[in-house]
PDB file of N, CA and C in Angstrom:
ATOM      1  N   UNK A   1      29.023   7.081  -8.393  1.00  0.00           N
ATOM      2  CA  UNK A   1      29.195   5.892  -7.578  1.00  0.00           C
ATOM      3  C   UNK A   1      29.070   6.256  -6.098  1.00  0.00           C
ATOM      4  N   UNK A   2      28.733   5.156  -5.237  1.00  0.00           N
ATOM      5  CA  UNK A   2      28.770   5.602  -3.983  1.00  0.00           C
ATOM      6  C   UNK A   2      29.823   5.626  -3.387  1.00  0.00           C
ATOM      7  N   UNK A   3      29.894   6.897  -2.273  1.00  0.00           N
ATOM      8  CA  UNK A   3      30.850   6.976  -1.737  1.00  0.00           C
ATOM      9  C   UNK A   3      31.447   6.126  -0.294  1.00  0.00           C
ATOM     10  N   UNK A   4      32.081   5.455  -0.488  1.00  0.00           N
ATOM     11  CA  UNK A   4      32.366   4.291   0.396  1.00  0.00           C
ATOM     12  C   UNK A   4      33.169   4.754   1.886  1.00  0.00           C
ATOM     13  N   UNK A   5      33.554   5.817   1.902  1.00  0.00           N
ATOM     14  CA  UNK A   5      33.960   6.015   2.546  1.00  0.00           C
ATOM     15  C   UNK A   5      33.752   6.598   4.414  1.00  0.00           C
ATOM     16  N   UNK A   6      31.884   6.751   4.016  1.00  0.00           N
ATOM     17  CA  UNK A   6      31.054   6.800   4.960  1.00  0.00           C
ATOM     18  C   UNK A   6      30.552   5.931   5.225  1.00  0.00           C
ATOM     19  N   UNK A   7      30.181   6.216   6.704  1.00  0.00           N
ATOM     20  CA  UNK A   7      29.326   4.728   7.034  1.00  0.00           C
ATOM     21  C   UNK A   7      27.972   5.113   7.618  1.00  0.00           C
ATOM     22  N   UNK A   8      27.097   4.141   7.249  1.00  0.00           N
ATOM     23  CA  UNK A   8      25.901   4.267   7.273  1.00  0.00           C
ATOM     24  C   UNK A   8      25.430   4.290   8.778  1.00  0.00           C
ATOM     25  N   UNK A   9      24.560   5.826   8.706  1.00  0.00           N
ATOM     26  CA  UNK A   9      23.931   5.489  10.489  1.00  0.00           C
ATOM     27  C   UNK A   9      22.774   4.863  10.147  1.00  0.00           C
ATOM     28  N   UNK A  10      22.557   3.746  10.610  1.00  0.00           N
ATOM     29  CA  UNK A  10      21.546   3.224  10.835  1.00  0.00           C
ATOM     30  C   UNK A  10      20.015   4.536  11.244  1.00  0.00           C
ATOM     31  N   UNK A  11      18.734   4.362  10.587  1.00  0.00           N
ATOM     32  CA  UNK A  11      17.521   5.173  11.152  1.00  0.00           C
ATOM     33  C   UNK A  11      17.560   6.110  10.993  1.00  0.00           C
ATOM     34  N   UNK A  12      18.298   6.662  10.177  1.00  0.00           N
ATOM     35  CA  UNK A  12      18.550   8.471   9.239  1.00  0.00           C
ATOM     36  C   UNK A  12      18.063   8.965   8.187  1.00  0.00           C
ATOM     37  N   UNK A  13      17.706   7.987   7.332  1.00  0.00           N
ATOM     38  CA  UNK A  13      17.063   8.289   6.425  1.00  0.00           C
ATOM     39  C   UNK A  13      15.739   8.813   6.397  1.00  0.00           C
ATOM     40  N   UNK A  14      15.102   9.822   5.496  1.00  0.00           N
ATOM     41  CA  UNK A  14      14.244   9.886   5.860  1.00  0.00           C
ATOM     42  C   UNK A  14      13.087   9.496   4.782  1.00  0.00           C
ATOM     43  N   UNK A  15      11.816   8.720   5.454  1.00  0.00           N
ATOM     44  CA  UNK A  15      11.175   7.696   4.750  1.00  0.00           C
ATOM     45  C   UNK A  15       9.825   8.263   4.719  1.00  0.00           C
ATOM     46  N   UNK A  16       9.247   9.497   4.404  1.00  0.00           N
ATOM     47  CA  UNK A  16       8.239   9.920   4.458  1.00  0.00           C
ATOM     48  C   UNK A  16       7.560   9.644   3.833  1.00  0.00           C
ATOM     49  N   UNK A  17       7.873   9.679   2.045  1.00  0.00           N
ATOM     50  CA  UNK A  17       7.614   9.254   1.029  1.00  0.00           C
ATOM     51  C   UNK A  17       7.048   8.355   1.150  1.00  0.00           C
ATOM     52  N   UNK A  18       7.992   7.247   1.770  1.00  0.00           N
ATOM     53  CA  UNK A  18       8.000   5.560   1.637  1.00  0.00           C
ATOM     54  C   UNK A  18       6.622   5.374   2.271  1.00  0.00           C
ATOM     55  N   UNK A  19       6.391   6.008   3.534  1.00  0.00           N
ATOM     56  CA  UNK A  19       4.942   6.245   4.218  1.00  0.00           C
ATOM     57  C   UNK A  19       3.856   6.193   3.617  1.00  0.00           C
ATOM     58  N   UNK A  20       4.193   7.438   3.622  1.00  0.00           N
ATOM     59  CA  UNK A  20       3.074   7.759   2.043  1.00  0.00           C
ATOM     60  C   UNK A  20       2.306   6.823   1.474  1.00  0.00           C
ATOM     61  N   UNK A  21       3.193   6.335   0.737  1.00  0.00           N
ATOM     62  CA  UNK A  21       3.010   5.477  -0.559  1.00  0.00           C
ATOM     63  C   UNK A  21       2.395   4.342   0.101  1.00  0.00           C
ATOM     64  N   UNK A  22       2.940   3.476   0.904  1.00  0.00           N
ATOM     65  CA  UNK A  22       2.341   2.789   1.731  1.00  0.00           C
ATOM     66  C   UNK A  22       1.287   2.547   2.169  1.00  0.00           C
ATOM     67  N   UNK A  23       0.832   4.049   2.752  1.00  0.00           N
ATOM     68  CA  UNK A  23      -0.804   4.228   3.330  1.00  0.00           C
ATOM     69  C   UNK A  23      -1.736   4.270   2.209  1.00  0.00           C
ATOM     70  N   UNK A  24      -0.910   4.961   0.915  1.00  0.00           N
ATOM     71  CA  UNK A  24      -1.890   4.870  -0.161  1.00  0.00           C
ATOM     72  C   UNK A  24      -1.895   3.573  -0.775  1.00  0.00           C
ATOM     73  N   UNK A  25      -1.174   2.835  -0.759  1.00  0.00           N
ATOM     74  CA  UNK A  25      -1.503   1.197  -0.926  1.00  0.00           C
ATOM     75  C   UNK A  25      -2.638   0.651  -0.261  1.00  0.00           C
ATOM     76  N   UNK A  26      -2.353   0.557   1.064  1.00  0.00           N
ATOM     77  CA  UNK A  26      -3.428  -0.019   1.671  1.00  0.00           C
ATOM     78  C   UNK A  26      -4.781   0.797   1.775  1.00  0.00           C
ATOM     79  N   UNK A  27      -4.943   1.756   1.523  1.00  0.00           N
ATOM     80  CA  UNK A  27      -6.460   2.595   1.256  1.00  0.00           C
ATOM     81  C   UNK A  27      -6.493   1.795   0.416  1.00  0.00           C
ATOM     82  N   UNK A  28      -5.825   1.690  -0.881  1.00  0.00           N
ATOM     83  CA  UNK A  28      -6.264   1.074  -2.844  1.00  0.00           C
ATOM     84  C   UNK A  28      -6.922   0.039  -2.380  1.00  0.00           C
ATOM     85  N   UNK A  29      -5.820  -0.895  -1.664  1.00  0.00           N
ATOM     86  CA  UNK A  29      -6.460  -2.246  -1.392  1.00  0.00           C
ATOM     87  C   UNK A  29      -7.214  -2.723  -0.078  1.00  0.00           C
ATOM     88  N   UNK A  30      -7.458  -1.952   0.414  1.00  0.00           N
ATOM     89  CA  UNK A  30      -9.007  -2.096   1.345  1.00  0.00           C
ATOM     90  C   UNK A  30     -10.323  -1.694   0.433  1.00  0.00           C
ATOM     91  N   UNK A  31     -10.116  -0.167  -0.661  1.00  0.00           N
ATOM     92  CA  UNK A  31     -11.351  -0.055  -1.439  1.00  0.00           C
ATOM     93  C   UNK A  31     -11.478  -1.670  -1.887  1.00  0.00           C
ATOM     94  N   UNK A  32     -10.251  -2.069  -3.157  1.00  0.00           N
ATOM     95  CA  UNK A  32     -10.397  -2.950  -4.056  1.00  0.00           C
ATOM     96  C   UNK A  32     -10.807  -4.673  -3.292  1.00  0.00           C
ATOM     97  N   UNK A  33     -11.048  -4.946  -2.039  1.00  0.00           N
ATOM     98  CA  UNK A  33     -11.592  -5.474  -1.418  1.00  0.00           C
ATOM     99  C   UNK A  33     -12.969  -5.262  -0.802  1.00  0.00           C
ATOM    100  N   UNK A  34     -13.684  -4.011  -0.250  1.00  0.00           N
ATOM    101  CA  UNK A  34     -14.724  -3.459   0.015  1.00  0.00           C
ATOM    102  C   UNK A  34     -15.512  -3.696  -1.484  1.00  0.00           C
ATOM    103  N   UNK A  35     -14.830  -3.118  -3.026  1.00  0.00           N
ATOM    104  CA  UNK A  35     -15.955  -3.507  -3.725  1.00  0.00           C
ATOM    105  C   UNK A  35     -15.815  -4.663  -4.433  1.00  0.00           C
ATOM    106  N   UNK A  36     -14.815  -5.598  -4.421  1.00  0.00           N
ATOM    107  CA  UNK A  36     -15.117  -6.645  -4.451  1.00  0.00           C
ATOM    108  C   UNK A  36     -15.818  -7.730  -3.665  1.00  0.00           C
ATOM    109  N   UNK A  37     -16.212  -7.367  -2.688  1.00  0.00           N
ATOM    110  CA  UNK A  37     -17.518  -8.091  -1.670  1.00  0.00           C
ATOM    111  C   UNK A  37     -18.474  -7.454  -2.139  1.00  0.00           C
ATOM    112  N   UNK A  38     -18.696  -6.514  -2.415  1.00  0.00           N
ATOM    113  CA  UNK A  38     -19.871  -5.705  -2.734  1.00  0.00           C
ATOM    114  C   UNK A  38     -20.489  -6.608  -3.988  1.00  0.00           C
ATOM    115  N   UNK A  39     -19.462  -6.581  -5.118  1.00  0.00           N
ATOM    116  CA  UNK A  39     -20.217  -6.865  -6.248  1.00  0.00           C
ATOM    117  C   UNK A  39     -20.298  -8.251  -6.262  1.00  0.00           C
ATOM    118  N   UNK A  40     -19.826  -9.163  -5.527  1.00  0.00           N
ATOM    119  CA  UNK A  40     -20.047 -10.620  -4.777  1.00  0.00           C
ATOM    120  C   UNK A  40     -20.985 -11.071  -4.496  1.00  0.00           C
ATOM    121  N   UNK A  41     -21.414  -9.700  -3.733  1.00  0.00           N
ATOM    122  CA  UNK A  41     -22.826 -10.083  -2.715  1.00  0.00           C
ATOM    123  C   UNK A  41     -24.191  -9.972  -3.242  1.00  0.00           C
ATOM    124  N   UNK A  42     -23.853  -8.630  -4.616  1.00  0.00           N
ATOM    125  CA  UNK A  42     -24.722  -8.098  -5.628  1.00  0.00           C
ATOM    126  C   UNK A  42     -25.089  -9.368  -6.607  1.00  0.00           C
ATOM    127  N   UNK A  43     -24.239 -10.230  -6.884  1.00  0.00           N
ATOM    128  CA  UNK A  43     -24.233 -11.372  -7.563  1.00  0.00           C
ATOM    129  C   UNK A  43     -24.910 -12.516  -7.155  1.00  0.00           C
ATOM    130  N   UNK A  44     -24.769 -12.768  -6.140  1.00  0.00           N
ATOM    131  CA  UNK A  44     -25.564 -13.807  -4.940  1.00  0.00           C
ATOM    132  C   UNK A  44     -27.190 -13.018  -5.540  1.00  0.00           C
ATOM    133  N   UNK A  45     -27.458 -11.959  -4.839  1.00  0.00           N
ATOM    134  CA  UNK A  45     -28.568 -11.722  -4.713  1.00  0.00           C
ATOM    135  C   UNK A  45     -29.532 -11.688  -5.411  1.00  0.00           C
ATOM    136  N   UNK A  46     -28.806 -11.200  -6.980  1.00  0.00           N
ATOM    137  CA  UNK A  46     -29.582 -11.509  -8.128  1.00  0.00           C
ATOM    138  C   UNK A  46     -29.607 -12.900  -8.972  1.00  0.00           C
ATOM    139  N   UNK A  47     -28.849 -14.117  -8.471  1.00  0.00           N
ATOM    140  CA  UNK A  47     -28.572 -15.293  -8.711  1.00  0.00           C
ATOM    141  C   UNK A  47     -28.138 -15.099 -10.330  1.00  0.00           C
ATOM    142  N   UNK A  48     -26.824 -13.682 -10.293  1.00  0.00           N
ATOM    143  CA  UNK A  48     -26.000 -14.151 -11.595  1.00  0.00           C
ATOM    144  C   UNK A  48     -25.602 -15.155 -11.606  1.00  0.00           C
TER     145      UNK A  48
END
């Protein structure tokens, strides 16, 4: 259980991870947008 008896400093934690993960989100979803225009545009062109 947590210990209640401390108090939280605010901006201590450390969130590197959280970073991380983050930046690798938004890479995923800038690709998964880049080739979804792509194969959009591929579609147009060949009048799938």
């Amino acid at each position: 259980m947590a210990d209640h008896n401390q108090e939280h400093q605010h901006g201590t934690m450390d969130i590197r991870e959280h970073e991380k993960t983050f930046a690798g989100f938004v890479r995923l979803s800038i690709w998964v947008v880049v080739i979804s225009i792509a194969i959009l545009v591929f579609l147009a062109l060949t009048n799938a």
